[in-house]
PDB file of N, CA and C in Angstrom:
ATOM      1  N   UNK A   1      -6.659  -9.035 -13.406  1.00  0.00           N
ATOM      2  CA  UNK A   1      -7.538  -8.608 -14.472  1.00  0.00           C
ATOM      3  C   UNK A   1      -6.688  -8.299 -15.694  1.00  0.00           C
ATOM      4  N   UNK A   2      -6.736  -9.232 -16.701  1.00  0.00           N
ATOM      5  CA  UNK A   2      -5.698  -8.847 -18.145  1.00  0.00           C
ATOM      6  C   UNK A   2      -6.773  -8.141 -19.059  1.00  0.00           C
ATOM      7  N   UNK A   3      -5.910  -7.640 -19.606  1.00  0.00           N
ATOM      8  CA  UNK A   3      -6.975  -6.573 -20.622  1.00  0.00           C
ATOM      9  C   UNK A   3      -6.269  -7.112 -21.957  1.00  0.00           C
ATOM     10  N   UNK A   4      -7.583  -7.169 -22.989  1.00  0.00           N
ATOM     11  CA  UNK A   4      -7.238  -7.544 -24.408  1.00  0.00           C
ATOM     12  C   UNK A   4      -6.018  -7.215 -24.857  1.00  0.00           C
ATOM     13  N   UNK A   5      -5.131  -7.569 -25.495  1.00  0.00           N
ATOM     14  CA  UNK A   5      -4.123  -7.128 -26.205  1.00  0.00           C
ATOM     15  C   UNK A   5      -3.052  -6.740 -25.138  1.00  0.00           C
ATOM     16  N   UNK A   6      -3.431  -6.442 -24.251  1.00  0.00           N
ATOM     17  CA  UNK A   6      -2.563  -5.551 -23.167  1.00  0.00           C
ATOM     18  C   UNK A   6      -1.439  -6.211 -22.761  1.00  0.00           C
ATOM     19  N   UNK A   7       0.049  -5.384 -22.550  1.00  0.00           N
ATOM     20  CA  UNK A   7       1.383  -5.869 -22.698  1.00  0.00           C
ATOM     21  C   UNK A   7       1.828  -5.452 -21.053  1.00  0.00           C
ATOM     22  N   UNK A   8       2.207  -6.296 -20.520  1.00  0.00           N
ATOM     23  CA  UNK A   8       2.518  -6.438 -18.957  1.00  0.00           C
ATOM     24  C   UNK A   8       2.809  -5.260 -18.507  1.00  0.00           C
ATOM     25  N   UNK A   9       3.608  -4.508 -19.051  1.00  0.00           N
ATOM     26  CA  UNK A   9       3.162  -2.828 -18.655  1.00  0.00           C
ATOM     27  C   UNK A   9       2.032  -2.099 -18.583  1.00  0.00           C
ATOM     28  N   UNK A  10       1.134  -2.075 -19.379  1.00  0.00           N
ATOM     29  CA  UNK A  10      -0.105  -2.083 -19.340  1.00  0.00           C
ATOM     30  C   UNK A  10      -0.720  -2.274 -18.098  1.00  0.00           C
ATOM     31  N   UNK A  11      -0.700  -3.326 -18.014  1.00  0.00           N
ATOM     32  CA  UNK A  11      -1.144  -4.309 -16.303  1.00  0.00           C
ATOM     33  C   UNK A  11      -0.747  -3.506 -15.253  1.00  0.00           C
ATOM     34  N   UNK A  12       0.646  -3.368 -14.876  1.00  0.00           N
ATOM     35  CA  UNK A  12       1.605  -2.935 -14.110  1.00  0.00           C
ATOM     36  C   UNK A  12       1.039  -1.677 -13.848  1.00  0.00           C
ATOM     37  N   UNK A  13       1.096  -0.843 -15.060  1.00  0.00           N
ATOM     38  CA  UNK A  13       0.287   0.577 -14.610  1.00  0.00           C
ATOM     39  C   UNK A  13      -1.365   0.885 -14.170  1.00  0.00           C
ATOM     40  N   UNK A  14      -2.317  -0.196 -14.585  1.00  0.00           N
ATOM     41  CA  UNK A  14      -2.933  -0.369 -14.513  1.00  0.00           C
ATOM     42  C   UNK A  14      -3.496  -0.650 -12.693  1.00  0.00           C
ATOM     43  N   UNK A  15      -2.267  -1.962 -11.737  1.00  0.00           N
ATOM     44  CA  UNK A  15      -2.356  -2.063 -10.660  1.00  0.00           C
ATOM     45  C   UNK A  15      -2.041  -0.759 -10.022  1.00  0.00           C
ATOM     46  N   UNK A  16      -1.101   0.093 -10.530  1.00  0.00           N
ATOM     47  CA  UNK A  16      -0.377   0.714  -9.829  1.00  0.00           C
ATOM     48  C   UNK A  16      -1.293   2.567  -9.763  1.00  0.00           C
ATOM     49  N   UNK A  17      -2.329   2.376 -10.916  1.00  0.00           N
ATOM     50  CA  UNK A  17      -2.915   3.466 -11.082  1.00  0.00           C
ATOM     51  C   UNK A  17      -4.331   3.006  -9.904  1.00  0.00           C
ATOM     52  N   UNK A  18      -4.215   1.890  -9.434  1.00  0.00           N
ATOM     53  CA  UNK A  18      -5.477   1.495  -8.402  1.00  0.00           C
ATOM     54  C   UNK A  18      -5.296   1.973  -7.309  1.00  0.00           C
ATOM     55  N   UNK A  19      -3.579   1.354  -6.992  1.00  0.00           N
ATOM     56  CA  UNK A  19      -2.880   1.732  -5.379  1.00  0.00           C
ATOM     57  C   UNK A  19      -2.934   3.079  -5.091  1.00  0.00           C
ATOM     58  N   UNK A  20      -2.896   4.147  -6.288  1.00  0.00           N
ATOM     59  CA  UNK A  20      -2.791   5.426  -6.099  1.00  0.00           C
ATOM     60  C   UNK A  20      -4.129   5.919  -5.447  1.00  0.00           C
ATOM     61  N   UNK A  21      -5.110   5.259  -6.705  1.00  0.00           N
ATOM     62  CA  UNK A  21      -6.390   6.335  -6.082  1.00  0.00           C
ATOM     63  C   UNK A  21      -6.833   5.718  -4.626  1.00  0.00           C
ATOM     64  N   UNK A  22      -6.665   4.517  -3.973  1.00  0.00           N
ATOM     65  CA  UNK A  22      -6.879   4.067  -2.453  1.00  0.00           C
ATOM     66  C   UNK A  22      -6.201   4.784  -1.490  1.00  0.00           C
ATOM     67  N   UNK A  23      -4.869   4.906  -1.876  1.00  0.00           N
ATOM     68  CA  UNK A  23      -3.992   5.861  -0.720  1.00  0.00           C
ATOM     69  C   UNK A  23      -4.485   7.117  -0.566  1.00  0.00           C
ATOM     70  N   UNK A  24      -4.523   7.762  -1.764  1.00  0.00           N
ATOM     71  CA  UNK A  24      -5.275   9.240  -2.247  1.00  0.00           C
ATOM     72  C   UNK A  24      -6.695   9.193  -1.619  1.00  0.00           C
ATOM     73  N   UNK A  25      -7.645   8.413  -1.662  1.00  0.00           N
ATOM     74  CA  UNK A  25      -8.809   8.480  -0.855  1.00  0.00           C
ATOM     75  C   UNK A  25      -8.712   8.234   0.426  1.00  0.00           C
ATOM     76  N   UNK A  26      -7.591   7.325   1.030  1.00  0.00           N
ATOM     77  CA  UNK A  26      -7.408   7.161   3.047  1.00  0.00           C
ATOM     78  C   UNK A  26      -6.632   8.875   3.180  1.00  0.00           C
ATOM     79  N   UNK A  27      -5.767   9.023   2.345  1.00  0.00           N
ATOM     80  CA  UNK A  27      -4.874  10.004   2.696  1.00  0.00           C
ATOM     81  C   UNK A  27      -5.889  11.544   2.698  1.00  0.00           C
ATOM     82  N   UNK A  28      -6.964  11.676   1.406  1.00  0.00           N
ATOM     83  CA  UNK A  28      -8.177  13.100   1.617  1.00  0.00           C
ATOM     84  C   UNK A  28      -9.191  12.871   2.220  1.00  0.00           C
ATOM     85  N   UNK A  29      -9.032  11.609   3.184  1.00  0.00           N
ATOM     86  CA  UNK A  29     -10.717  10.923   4.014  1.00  0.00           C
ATOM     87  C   UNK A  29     -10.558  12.536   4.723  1.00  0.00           C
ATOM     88  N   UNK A  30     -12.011  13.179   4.918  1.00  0.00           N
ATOM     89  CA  UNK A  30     -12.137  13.786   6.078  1.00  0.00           C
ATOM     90  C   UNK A  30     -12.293  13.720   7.435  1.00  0.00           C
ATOM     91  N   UNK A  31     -13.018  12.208   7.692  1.00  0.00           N
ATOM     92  CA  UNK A  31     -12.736  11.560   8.790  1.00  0.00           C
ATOM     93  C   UNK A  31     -11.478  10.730   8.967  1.00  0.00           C
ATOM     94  N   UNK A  32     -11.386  10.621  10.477  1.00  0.00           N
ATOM     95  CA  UNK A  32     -10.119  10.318  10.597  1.00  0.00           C
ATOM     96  C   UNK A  32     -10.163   8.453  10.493  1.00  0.00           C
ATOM     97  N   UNK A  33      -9.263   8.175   9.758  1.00  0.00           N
ATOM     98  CA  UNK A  33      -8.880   6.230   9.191  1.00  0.00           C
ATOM     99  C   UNK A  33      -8.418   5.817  10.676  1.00  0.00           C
ATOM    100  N   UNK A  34      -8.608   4.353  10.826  1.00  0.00           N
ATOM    101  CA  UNK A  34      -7.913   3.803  11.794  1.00  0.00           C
ATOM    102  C   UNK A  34      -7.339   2.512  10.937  1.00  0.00           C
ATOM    103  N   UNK A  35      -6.150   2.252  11.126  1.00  0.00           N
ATOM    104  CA  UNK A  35      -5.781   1.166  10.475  1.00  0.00           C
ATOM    105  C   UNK A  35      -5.853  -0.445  11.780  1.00  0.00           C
ATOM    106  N   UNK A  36      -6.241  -1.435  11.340  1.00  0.00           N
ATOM    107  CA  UNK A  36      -6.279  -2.638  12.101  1.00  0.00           C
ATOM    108  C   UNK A  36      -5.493  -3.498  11.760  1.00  0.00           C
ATOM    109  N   UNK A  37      -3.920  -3.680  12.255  1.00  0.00           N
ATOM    110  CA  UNK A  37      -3.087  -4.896  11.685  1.00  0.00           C
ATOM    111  C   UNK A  37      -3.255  -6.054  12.993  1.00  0.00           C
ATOM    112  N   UNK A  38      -3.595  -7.256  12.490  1.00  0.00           N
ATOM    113  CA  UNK A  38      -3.566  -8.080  13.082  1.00  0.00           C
ATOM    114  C   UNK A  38      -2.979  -9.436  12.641  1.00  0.00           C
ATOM    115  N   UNK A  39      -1.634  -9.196  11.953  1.00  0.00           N
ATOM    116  CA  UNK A  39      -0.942 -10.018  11.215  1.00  0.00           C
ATOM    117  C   UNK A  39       0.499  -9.146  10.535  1.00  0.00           C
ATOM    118  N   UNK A  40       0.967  -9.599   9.716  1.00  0.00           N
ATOM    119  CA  UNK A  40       2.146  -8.676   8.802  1.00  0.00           C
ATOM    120  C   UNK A  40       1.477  -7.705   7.909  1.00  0.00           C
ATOM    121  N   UNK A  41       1.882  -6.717   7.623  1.00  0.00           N
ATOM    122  CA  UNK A  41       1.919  -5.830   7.267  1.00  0.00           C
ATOM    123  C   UNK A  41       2.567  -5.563   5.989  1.00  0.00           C
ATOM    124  N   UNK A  42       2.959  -6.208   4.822  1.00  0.00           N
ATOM    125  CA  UNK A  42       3.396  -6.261   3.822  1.00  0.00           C
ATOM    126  C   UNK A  42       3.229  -5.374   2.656  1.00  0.00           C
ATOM    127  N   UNK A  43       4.880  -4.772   2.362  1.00  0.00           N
ATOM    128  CA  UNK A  43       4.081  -3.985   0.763  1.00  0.00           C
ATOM    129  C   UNK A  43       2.977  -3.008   1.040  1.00  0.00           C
ATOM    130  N   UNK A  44       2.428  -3.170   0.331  1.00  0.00           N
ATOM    131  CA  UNK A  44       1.501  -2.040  -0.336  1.00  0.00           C
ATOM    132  C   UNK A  44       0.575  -1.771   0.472  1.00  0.00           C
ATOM    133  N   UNK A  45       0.538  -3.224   1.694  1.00  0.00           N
ATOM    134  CA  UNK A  45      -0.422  -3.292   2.700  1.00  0.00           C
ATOM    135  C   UNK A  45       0.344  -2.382   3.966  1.00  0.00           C
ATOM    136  N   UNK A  46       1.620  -2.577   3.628  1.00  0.00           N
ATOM    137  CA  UNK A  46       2.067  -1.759   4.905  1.00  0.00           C
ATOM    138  C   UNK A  46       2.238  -0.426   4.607  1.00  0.00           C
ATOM    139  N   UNK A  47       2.217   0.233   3.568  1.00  0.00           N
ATOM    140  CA  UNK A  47       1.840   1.316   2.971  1.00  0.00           C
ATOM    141  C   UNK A  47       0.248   2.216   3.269  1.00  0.00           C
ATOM    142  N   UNK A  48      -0.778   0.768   3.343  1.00  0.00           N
ATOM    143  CA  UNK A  48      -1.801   1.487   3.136  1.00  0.00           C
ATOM    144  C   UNK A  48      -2.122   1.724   4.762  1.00  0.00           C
ATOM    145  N   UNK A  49      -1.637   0.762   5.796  1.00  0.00           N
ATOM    146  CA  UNK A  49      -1.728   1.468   7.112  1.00  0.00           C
ATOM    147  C   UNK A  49      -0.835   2.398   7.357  1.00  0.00           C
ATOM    148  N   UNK A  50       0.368   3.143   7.112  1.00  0.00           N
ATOM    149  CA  UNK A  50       0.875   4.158   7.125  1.00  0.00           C
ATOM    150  C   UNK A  50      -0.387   5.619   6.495  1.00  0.00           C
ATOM    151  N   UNK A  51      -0.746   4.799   5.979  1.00  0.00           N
ATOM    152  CA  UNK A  51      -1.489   5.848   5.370  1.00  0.00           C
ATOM    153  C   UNK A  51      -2.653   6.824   6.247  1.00  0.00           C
ATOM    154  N   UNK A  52      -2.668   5.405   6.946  1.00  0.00           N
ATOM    155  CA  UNK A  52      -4.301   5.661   8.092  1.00  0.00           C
ATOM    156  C   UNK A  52      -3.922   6.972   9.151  1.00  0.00           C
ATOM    157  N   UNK A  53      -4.654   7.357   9.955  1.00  0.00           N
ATOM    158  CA  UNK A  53      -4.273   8.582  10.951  1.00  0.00           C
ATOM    159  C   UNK A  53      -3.762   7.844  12.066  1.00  0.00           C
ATOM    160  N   UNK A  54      -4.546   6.908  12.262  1.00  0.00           N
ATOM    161  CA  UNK A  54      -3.916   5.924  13.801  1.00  0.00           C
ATOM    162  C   UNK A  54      -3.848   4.677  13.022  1.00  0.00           C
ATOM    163  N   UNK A  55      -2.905   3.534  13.577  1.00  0.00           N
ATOM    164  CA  UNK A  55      -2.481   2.471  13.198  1.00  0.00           C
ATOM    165  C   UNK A  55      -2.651   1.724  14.904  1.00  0.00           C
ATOM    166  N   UNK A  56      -3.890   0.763  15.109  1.00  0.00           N
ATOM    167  CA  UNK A  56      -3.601   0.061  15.915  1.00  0.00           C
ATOM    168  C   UNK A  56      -3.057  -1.139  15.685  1.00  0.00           C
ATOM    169  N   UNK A  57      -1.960  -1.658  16.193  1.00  0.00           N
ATOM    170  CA  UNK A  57      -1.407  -3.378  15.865  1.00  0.00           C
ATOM    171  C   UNK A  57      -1.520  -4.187  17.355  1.00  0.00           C
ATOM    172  N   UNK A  58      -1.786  -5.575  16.601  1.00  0.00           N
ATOM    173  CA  UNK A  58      -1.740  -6.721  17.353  1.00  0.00           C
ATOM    174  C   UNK A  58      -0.339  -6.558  18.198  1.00  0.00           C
ATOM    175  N   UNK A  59      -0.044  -7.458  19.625  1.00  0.00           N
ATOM    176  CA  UNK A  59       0.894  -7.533  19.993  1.00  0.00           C
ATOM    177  C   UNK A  59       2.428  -8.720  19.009  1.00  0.00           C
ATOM    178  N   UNK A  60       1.632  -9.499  18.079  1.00  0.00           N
ATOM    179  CA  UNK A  60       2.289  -9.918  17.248  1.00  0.00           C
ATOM    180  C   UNK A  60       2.496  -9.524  15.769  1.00  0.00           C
ATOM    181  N   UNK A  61       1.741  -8.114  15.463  1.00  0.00           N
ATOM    182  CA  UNK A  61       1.859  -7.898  14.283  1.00  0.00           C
ATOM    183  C   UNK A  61       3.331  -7.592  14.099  1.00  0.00           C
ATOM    184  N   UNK A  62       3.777  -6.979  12.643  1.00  0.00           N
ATOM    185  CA  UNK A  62       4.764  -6.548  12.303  1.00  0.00           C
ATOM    186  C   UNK A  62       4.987  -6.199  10.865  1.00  0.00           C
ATOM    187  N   UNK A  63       5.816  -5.236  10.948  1.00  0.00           N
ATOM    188  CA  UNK A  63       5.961  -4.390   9.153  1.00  0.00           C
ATOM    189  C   UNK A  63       6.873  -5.236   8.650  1.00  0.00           C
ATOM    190  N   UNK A  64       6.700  -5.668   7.283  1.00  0.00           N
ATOM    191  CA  UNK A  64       7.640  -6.422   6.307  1.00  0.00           C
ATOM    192  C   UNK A  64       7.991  -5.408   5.350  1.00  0.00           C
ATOM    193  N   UNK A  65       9.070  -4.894   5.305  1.00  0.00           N
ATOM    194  CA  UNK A  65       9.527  -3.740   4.100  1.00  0.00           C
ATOM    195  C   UNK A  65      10.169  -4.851   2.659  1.00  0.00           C
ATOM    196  N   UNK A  66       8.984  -5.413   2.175  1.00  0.00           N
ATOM    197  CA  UNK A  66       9.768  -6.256   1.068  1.00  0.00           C
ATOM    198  C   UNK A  66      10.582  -5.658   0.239  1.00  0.00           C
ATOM    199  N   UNK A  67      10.244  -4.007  -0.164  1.00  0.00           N
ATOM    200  CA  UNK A  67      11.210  -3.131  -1.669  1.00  0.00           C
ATOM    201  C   UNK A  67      12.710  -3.269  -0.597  1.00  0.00           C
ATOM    202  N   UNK A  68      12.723  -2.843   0.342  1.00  0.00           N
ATOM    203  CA  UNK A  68      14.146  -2.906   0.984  1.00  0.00           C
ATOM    204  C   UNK A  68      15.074  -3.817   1.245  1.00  0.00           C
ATOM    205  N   UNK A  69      14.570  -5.127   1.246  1.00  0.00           N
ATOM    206  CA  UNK A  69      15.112  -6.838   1.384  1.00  0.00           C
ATOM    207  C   UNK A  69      15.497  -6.509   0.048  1.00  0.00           C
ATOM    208  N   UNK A  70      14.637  -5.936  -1.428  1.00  0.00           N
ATOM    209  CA  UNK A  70      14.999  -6.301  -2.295  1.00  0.00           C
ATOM    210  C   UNK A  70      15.864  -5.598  -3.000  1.00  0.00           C
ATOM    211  N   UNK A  71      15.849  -3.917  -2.317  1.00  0.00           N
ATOM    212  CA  UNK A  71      16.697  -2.871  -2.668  1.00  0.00           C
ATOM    213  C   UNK A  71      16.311  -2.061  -4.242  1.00  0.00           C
ATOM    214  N   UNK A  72      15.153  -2.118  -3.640  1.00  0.00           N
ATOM    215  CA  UNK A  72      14.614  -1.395  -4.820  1.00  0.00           C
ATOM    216  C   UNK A  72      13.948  -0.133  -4.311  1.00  0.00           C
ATOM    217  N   UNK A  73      13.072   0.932  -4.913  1.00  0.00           N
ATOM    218  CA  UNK A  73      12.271   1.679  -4.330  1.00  0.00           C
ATOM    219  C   UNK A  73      10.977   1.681  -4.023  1.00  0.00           C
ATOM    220  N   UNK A  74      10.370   2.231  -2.923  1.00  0.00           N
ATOM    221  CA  UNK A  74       8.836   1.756  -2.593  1.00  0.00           C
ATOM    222  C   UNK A  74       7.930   2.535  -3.622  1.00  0.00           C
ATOM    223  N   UNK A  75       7.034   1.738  -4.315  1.00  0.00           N
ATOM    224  CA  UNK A  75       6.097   1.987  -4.586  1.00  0.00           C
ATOM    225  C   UNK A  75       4.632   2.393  -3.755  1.00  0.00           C
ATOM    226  N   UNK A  76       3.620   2.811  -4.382  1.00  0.00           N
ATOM    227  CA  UNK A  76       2.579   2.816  -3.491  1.00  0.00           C
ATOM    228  C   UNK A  76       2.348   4.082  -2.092  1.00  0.00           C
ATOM    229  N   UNK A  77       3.487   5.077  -2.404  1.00  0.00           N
ATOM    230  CA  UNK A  77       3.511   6.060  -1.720  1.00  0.00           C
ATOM    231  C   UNK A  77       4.485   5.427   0.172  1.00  0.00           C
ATOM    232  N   UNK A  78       5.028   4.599  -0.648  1.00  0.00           N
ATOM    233  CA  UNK A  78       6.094   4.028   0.680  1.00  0.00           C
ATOM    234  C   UNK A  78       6.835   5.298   0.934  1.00  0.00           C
ATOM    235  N   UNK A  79       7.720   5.718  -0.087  1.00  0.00           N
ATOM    236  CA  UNK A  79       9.037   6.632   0.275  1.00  0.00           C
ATOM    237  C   UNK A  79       8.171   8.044   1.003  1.00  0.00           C
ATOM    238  N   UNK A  80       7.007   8.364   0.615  1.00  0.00           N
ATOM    239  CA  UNK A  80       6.678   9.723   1.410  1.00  0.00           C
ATOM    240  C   UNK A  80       6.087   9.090   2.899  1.00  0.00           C
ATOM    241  N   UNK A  81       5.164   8.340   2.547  1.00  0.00           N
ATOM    242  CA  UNK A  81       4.868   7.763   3.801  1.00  0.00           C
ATOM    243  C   UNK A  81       6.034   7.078   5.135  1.00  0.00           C
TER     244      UNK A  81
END
């Protein structure tokens, strides 16, 4: 979604102000989340099942830590999670 005029930072904060309020709503659910991986787990996606109270996975799933291959820091509430 580009916004008029808007300069790739813009954007950037824009995705990144989305990821917040999703984690922030699994993370103050009052009921308890179950996360369902039935594939990789990537990024922001593997973030957002950390997030859940229980995480069930496939016998072939698996976590991809892409910020760490790349040596950067996790976004998306990786580093607390």
């Amino acid at each position: 979604m580009a916004l008029p005029n808007a300069c790739h930072g813009d954007v950037a904060r824009s995705v990144a102000a989305g990821w917040q309020r999703v984690l922030t709503a699994v993370l103050d659910c009052d009921k308890p989340v179950i996360a369902a991986v039935n594939g990789t787990a990537a990024g922001a996606g593997m973030h957002l099942a950390l997030a859940a109270d229980v995480v069930v996975m496939a016998e072939s799933a698996g976590w991809y830590r892409v910020f760490v291959r790349r040596a950067i820091v996790p976004d998306g509430g990786g580093a607390y999670l």
